[in-house]
N, C-alpha and C. Protein backbone atom coordinates (compact mmCIF):
# COMPACT_ATOMS: atom_id res chain seq x y z
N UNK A 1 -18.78 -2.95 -31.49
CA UNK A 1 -18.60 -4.24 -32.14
C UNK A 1 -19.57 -5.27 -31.56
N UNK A 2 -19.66 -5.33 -30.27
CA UNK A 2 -20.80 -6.47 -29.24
C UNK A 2 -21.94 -5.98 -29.51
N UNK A 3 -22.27 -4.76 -30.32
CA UNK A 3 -23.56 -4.42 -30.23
C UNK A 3 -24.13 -5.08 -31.57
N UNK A 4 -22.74 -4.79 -32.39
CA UNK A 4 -23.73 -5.68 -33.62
C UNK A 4 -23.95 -7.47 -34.17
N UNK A 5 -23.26 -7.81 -33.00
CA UNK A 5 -23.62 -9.44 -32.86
C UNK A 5 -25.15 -9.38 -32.41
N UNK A 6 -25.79 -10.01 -33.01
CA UNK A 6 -26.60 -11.14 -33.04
C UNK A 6 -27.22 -11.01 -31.11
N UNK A 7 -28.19 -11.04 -30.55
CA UNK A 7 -28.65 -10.85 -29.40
C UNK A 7 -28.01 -11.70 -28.61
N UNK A 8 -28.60 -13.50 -29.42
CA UNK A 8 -28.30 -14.28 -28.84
C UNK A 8 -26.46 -14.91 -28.46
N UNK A 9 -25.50 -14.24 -29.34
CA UNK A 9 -24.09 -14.37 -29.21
C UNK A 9 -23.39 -13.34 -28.14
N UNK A 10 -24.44 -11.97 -28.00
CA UNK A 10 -23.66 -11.52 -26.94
C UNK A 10 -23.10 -11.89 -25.60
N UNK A 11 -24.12 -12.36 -24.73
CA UNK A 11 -23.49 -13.11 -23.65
C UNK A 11 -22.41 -13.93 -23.66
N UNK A 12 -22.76 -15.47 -24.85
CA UNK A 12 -21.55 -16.07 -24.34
C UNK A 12 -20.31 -14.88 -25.33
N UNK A 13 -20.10 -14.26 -26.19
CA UNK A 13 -18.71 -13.84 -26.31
C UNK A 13 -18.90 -13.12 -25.07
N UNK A 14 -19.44 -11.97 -24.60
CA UNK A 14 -18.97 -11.46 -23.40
C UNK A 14 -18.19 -12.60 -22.43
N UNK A 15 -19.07 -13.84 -21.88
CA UNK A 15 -18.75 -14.61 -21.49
C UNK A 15 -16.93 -15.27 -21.56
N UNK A 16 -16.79 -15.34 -22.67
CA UNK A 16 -15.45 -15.55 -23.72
C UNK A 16 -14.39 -15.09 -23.41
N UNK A 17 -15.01 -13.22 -23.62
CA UNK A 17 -13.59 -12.31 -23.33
C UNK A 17 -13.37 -12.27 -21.89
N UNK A 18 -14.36 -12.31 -20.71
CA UNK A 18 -14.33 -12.36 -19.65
C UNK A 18 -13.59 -13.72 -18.55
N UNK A 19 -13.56 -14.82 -19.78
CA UNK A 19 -12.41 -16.01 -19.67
C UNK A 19 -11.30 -15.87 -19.74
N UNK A 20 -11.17 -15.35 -20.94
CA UNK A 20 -9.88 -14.94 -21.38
C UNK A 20 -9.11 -13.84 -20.27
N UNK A 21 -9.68 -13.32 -20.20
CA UNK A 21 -8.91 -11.99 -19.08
C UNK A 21 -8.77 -12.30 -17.98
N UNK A 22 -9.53 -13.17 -17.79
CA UNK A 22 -9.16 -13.30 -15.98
C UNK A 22 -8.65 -14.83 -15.96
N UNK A 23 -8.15 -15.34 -17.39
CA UNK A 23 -6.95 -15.97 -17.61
C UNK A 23 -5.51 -15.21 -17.92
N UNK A 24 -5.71 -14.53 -18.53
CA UNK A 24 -4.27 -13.53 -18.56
C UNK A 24 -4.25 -12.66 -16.88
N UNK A 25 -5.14 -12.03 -16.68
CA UNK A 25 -5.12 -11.53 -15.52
C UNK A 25 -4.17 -12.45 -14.17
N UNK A 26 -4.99 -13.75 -14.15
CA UNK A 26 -4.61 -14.97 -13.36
C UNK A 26 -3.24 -14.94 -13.60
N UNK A 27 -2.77 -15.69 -15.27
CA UNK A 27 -1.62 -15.57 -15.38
C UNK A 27 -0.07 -15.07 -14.76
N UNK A 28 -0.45 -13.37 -14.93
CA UNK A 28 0.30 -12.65 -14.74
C UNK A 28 0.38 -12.60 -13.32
N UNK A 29 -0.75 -12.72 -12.52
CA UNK A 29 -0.36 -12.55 -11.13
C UNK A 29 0.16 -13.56 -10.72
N UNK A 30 -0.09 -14.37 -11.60
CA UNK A 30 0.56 -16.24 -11.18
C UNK A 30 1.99 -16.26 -11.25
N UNK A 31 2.38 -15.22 -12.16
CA UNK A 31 4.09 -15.30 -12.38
C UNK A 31 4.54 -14.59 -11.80
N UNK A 32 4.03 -13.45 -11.18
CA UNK A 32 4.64 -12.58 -10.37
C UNK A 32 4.69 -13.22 -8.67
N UNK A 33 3.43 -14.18 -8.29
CA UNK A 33 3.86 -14.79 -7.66
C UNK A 33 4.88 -15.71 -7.72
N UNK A 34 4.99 -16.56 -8.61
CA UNK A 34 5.75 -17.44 -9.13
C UNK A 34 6.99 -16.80 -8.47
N UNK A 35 7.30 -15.74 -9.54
CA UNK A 35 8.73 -14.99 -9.24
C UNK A 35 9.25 -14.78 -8.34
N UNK A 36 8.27 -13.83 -7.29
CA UNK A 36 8.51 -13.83 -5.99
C UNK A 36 8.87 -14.93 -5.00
N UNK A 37 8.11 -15.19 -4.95
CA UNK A 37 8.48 -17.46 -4.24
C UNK A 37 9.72 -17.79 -4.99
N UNK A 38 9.92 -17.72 -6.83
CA UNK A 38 11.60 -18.35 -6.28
C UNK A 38 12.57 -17.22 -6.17
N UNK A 39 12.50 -15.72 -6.77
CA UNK A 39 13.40 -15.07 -6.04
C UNK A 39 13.19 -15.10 -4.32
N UNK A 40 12.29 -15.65 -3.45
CA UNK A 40 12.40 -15.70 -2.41
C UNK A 40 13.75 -16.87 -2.08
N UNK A 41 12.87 -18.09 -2.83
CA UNK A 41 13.84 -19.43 -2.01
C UNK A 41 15.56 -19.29 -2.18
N UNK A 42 15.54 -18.32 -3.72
CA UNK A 42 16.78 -18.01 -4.21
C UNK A 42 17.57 -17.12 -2.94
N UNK A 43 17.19 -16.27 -2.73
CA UNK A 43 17.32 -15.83 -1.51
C UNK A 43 17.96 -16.10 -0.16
N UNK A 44 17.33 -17.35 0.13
CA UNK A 44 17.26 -18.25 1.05
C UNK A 44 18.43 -19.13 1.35
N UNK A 45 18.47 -19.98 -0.30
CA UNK A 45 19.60 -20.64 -0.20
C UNK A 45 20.61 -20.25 -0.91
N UNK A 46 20.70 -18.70 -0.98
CA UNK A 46 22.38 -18.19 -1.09
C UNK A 46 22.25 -17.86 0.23
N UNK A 47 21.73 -17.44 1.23
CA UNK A 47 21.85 -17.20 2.69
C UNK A 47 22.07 -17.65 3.53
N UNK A 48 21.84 -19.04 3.16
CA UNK A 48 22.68 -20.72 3.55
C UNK A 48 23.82 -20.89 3.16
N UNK A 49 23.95 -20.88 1.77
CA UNK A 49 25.51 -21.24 0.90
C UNK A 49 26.10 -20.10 2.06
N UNK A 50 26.23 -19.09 2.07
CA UNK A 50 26.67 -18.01 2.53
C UNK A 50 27.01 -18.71 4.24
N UNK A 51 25.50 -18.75 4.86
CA UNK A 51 25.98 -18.62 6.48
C UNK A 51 26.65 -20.44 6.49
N UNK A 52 26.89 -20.82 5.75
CA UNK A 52 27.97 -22.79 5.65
C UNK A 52 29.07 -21.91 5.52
N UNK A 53 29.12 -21.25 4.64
CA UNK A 53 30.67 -20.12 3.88
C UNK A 53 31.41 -19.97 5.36
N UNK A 54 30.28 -18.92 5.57
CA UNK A 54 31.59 -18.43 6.92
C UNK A 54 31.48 -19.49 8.21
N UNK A 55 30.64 -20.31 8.29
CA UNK A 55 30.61 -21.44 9.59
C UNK A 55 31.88 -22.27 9.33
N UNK A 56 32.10 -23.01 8.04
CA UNK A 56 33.13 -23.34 7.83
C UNK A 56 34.39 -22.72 7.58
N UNK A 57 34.50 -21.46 7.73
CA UNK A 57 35.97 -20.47 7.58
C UNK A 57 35.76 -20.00 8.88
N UNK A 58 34.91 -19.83 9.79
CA UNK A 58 35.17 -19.87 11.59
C UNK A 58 35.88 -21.43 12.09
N UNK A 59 35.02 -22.49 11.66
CA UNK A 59 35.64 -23.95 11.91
C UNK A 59 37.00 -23.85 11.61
N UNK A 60 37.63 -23.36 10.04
CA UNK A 60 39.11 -23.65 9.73
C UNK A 60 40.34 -22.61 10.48
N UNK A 61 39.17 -21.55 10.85
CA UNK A 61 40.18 -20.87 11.51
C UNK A 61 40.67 -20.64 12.77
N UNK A 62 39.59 -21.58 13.49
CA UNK A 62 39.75 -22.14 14.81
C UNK A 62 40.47 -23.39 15.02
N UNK A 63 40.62 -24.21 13.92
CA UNK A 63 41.44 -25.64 13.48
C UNK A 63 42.93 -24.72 13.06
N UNK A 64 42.74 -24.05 12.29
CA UNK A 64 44.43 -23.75 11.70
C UNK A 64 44.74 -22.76 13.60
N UNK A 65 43.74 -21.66 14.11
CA UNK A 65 44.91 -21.85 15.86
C UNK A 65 45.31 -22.70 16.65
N UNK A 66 44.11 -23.73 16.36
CA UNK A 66 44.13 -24.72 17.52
C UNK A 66 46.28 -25.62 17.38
N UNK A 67 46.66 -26.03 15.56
CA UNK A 67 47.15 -26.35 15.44
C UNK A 67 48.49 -25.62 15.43
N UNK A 68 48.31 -24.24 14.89
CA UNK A 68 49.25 -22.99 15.34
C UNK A 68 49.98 -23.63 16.70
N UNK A 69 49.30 -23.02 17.56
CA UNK A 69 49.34 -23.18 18.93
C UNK A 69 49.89 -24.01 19.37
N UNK A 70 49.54 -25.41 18.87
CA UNK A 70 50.81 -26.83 19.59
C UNK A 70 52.13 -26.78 18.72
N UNK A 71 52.22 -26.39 17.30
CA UNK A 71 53.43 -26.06 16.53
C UNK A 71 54.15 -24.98 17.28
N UNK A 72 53.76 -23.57 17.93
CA UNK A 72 54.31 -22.88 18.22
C UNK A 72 55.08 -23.33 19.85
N UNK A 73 53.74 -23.83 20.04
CA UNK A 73 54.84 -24.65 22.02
C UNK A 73 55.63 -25.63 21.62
N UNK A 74 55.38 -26.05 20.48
CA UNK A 74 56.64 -27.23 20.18
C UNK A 74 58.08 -26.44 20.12
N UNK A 75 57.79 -25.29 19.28
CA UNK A 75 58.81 -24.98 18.51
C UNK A 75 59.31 -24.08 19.81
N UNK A 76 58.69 -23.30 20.52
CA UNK A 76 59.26 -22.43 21.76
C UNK A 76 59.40 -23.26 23.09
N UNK A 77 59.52 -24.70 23.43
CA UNK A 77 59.22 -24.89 24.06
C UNK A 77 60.91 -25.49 23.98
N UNK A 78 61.42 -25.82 22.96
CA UNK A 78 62.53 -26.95 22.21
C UNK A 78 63.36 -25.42 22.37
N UNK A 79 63.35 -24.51 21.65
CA UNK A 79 64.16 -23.40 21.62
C UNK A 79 64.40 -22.94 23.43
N UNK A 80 63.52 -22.98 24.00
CA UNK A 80 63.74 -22.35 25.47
C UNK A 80 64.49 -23.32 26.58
N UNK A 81 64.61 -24.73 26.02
CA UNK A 81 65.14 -25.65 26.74
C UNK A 81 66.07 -26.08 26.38
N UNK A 82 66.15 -25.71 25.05
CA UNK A 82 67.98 -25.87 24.42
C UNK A 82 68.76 -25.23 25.18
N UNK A 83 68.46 -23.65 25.12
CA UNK A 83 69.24 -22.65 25.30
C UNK A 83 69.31 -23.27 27.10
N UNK A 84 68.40 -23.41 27.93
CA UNK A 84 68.69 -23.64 29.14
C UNK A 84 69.88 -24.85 29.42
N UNK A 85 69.42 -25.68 28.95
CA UNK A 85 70.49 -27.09 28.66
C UNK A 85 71.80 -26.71 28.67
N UNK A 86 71.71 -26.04 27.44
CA UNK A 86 72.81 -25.84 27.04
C UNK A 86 74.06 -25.14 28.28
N UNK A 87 73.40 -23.93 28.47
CA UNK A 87 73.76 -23.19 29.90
C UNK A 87 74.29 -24.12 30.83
N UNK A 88 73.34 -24.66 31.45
CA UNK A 88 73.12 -26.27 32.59
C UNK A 88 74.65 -27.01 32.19
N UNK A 89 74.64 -27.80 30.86
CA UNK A 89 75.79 -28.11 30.52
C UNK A 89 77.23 -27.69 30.39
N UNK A 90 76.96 -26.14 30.76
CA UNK A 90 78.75 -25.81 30.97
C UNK A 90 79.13 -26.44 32.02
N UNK A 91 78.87 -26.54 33.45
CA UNK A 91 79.15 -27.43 34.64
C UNK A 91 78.71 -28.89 34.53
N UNK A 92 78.75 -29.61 34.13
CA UNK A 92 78.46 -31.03 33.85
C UNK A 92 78.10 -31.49 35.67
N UNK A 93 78.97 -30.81 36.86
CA UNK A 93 78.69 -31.59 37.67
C UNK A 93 77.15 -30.81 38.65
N UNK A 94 77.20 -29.78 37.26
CA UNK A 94 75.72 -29.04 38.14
C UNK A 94 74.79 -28.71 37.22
N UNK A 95 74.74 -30.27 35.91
CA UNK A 95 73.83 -30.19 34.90
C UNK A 95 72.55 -30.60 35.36
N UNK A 96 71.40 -29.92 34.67
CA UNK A 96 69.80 -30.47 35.45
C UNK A 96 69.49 -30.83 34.09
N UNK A 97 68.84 -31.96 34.15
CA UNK A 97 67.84 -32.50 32.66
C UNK A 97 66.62 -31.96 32.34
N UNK A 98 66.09 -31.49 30.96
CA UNK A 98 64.76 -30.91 31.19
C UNK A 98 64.66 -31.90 29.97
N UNK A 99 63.48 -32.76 29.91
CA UNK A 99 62.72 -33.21 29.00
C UNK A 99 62.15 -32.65 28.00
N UNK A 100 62.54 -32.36 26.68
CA UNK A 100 61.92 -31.92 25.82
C UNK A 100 60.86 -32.49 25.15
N UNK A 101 59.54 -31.86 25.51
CA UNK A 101 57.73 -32.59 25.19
C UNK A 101 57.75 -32.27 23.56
N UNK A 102 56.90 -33.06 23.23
CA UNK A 102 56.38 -32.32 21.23
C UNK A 102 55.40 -32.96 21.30
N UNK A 103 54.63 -32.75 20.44
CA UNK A 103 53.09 -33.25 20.13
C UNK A 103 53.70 -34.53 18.81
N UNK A 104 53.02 -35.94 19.31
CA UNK A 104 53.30 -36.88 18.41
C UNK A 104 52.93 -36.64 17.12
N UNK A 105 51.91 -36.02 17.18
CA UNK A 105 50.88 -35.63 15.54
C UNK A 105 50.74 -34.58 14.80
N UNK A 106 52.16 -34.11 14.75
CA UNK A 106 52.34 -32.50 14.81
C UNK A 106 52.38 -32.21 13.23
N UNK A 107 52.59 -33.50 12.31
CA UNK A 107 52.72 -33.58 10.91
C UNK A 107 51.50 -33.61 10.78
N UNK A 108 50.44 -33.92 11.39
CA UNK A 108 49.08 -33.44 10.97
C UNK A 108 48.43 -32.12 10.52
N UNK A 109 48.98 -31.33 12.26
CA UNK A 109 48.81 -30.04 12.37
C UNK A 109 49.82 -29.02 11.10
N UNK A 110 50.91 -29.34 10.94
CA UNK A 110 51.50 -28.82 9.29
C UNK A 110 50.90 -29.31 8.50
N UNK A 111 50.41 -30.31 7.80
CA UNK A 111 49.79 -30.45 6.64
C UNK A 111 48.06 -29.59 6.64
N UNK A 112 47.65 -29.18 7.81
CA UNK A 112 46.29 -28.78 7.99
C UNK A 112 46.91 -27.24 7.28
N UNK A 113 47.98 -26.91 7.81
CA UNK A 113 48.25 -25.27 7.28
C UNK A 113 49.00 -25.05 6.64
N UNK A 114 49.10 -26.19 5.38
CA UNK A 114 49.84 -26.18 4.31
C UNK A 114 49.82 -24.88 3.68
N UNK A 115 48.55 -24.37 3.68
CA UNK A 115 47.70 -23.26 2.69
C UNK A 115 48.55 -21.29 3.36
N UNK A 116 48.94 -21.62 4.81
CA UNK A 116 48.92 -20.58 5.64
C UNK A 116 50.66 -20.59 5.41
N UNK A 117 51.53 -21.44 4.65
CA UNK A 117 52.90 -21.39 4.20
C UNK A 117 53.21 -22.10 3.39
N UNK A 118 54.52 -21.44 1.97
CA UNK A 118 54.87 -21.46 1.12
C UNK A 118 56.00 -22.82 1.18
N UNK A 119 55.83 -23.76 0.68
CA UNK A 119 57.17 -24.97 0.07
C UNK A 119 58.05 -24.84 0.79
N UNK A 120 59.36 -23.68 0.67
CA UNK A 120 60.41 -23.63 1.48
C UNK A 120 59.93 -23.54 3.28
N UNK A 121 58.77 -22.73 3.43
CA UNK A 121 58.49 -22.53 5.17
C UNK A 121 58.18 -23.53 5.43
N UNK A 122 57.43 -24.78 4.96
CA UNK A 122 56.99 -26.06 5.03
C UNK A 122 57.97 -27.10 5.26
N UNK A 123 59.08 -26.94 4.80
CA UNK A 123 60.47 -27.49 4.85
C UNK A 123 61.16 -26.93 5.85
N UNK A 124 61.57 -25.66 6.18
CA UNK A 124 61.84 -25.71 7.51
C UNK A 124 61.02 -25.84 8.85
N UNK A 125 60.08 -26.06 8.98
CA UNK A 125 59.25 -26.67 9.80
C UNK A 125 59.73 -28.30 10.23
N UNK A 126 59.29 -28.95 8.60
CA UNK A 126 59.77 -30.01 9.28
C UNK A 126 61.43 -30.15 9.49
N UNK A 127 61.88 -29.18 9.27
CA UNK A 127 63.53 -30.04 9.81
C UNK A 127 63.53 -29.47 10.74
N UNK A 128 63.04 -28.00 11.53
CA UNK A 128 63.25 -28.47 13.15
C UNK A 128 62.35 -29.83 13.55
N UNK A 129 61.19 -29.89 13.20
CA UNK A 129 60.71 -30.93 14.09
C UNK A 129 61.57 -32.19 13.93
N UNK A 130 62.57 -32.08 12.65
CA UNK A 130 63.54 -33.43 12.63
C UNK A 130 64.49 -33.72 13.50
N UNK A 131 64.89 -32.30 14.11
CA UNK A 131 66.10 -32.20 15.03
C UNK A 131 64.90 -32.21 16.76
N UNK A 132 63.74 -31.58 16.68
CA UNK A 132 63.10 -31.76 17.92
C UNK A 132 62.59 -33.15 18.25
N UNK A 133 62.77 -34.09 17.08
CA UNK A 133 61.93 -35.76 17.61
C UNK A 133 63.44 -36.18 18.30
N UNK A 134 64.64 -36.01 17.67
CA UNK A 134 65.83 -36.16 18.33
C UNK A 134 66.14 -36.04 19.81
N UNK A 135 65.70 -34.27 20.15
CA UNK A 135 66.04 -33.94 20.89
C UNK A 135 65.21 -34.66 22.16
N UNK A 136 63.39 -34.75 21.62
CA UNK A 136 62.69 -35.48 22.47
C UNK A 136 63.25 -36.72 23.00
N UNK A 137 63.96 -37.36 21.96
CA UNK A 137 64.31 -38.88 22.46
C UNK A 137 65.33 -38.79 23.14
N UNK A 138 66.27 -38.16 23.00
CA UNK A 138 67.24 -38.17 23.91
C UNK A 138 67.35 -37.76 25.10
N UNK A 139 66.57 -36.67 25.33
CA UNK A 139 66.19 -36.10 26.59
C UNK A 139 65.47 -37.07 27.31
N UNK A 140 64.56 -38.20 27.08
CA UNK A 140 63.35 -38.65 27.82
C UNK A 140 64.55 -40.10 27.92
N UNK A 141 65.24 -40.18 27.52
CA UNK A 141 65.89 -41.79 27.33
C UNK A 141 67.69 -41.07 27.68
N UNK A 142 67.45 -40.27 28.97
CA UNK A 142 68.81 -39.41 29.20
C UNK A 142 69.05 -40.27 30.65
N UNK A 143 70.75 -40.32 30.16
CA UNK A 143 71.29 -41.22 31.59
C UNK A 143 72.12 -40.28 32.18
N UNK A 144 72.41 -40.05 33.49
CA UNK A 144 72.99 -39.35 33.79
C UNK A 144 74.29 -39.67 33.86
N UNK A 145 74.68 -41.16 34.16
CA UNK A 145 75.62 -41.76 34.06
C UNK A 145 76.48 -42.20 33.10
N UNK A 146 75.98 -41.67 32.05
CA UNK A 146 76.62 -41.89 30.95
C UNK A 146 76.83 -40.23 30.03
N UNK A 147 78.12 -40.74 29.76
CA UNK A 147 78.80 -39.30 28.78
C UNK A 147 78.09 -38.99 27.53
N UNK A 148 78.06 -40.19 26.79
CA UNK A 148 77.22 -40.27 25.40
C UNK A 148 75.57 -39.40 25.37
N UNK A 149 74.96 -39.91 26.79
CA UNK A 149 74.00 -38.55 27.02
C UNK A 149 74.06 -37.53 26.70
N UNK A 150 75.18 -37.36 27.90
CA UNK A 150 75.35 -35.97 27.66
C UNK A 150 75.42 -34.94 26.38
N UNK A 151 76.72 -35.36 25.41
CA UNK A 151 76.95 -35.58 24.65
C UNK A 151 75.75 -35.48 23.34
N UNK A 152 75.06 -36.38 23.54
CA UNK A 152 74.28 -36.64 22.65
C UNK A 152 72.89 -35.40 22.31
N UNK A 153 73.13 -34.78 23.86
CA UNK A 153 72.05 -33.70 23.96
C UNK A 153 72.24 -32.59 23.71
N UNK A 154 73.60 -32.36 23.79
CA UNK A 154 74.34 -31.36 23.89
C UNK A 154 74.29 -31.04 22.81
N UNK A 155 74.66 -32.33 21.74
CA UNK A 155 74.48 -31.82 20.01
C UNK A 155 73.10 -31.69 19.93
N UNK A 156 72.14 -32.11 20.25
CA UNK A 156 70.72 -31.71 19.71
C UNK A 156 70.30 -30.31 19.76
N UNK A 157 70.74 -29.87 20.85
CA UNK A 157 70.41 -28.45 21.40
C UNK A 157 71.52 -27.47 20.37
N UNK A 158 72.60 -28.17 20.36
CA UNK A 158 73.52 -27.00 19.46
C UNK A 158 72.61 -26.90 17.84
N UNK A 159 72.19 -27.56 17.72
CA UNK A 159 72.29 -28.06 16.05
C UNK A 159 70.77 -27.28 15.78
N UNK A 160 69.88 -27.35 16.82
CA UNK A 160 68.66 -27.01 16.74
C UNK A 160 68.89 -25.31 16.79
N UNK A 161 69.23 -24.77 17.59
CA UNK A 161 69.89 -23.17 18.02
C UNK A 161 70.78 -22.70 16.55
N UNK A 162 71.27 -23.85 16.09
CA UNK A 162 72.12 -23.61 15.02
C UNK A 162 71.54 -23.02 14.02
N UNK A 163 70.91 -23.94 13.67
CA UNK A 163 69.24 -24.11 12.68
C UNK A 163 68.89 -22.76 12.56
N UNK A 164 68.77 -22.05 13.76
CA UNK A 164 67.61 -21.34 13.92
C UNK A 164 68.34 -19.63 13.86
N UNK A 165 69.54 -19.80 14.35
CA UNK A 165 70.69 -18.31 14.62
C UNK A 165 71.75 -18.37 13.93
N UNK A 166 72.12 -19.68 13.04
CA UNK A 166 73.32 -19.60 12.62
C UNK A 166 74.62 -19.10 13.72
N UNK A 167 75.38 -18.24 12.74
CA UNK A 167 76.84 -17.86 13.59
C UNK A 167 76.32 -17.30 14.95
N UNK A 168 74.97 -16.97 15.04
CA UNK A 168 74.80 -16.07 16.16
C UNK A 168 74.44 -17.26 17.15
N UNK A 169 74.78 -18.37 17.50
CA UNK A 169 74.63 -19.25 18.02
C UNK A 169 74.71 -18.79 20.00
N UNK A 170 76.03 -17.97 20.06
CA UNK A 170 76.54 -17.96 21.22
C UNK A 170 75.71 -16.82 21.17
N UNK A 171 75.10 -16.33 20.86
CA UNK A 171 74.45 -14.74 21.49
C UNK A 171 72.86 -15.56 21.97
N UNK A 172 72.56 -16.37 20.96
CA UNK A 172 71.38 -17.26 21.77
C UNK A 172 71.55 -17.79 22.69
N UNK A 173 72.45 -18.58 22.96
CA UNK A 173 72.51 -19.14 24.32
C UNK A 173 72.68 -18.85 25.28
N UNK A 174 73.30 -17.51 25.32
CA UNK A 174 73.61 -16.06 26.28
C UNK A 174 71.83 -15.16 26.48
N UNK A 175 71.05 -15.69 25.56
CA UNK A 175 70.04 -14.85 26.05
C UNK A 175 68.86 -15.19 27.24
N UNK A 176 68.59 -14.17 28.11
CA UNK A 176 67.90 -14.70 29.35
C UNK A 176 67.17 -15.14 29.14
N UNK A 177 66.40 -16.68 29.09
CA UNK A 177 65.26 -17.07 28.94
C UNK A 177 64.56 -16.76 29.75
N UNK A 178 64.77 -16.51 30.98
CA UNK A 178 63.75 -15.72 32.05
C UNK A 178 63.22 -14.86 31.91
N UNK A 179 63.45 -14.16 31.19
CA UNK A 179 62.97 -12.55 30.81
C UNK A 179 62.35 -12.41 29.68
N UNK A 180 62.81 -13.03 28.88
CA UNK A 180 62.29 -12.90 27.39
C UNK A 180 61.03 -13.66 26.96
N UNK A 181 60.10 -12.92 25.99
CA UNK A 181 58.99 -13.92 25.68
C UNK A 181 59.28 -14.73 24.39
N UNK A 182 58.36 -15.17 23.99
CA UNK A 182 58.72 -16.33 22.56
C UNK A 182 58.50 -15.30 21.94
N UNK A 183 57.83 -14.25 21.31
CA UNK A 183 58.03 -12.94 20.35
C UNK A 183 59.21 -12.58 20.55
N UNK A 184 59.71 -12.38 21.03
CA UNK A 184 61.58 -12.38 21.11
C UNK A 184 62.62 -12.81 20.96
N UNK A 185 62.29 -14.14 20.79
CA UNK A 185 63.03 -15.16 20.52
C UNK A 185 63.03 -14.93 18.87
N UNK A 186 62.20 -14.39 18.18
CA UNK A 186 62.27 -14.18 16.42
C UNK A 186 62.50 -12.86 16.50
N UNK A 187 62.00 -11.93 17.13
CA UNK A 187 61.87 -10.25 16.80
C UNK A 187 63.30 -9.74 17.24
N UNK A 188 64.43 -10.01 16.73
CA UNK A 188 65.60 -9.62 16.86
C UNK A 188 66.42 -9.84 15.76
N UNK A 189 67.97 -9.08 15.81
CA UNK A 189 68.51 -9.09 14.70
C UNK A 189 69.46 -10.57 14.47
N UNK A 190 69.55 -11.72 15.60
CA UNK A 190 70.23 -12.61 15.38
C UNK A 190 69.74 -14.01 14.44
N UNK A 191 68.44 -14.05 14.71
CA UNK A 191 67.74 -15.20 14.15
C UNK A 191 68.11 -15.07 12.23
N UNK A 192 68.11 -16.01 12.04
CA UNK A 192 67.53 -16.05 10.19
C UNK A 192 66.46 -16.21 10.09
N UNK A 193 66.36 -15.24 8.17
CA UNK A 193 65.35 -14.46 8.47
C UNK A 193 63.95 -15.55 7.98
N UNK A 194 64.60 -16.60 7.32
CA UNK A 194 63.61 -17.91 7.06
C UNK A 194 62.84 -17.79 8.30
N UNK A 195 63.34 -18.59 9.46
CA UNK A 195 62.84 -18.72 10.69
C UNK A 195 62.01 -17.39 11.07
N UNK A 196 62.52 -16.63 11.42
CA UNK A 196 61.93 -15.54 12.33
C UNK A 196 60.72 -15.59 11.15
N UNK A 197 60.75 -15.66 10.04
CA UNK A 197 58.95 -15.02 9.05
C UNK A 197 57.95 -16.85 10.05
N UNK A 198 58.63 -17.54 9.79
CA UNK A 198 57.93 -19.23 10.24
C UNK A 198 57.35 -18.65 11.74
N UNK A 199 58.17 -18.03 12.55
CA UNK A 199 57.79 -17.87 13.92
C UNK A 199 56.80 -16.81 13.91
N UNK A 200 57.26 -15.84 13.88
CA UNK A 200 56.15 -14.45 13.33
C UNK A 200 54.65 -14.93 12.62
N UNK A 201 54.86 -15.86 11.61
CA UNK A 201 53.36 -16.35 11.14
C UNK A 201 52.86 -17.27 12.23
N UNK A 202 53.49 -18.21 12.43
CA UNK A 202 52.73 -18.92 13.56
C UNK A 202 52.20 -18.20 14.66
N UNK A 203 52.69 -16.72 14.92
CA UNK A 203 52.08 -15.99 16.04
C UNK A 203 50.76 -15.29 15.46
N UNK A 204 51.38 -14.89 14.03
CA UNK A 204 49.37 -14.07 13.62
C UNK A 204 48.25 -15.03 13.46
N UNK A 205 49.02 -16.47 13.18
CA UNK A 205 47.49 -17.48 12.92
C UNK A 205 46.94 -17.53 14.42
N UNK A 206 47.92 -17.37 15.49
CA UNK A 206 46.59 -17.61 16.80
C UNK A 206 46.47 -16.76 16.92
N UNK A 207 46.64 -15.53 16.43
CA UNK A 207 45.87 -14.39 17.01
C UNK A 207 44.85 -13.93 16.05
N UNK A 208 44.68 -14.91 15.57
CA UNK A 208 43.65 -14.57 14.06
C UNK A 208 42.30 -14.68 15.10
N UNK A 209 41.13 -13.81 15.13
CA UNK A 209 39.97 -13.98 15.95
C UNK A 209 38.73 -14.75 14.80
């Protein structure tokens, strides 16, 4: 076909097609670079989305033990000093006071692990901590000289144990706190069974790694 153009037209069409091609040529390598560069960046920033993903589900799951952890000493800390109290209080004239501690901001730490329990477990949570702000105040604002103290502690500790064992009330207060760990205090047949699942979860969230 180039042979039968005209002398003077061969060059520039040669010229022409030789534009053209190493415009398509260009092209194509242009998009394959193209492609590459953004399937690269694509790449990149799902590998970000991704390593934020799990930085922030290490952060929440170090926030939901951290808060575990003061819910669970609240809650074993109130249960282990009832039951002692309580004991203490059969002899009134050889009762010892133990101060029951709680974390002021502990409705923080439940609303952070709203997600880690269901409506009803959320509700018994807060009604021990309703009967443990009690028990705190009375214990820290305890006279010895006065009966109503006594009295007054005596029901906190029953009502809280109550809460927690029902009829099996007297088999809790009979149990050695010396010996026993806070997994024990739920992993038995006296507790209800509301409670013991509340206690049992609060033990797998800190042991969540």
């Amino acid at each position: 076909m180039i042979n039968s153009l005209p002398q003077h037209l061969i060059t520039p069409v040669i010229s022409f097609i030789s534009i053209i091609l190493g415009a398509i040529i260009g092209g194509i390598f242009g998009w394959f670079t193209t492609k590459r560069s953004t399937d690269r960046n694509i790449e990149v920033q799902n590998k970000i989305v991704e390593d934020n993903r799990k930085y922030q589900e290490t952060v929440r799951k170090k926030r939901s033990r951290q808060y575990a952890n003061i819910i669970r000493l609240d809650l074993c800390t109130a249960i282990f000093q009832s039951i002692r109290l309580l004991k203490s209080f059969r002899d009134k004239n050889n009762a010892d006071m133990y101060p029951v501690p709680m974390d002021g901001e502990y409705s923080s730490g439940v609303a952070y692990l709203k997600n880690e329990f269901d409506l009803k477990e959320l509700s018994y949570i807060y009604q021990l901590y309703g009967i443990i702000e009690k028990l705190n105040r009375d214990t820290n604002e305890f006279n010895y000289y006065d009966n109503n103290s006594y009295n007054l502690v005596k029901i906190d500790c029953t009502m809280l144990l109550k809460k927690l064992y029902g009829e099996n009330l007297k088999k809790a207060v009979n149990m050695d706190i010396d010996s026993i760990t806070y997994k024990q205090l739920y992993e038995n047949e006296i507790i209800k069974k509301g409670y013991r699942n509340i206690l049992a979860k609060l033990d797998e969230i800190c042991s969540e790694e």
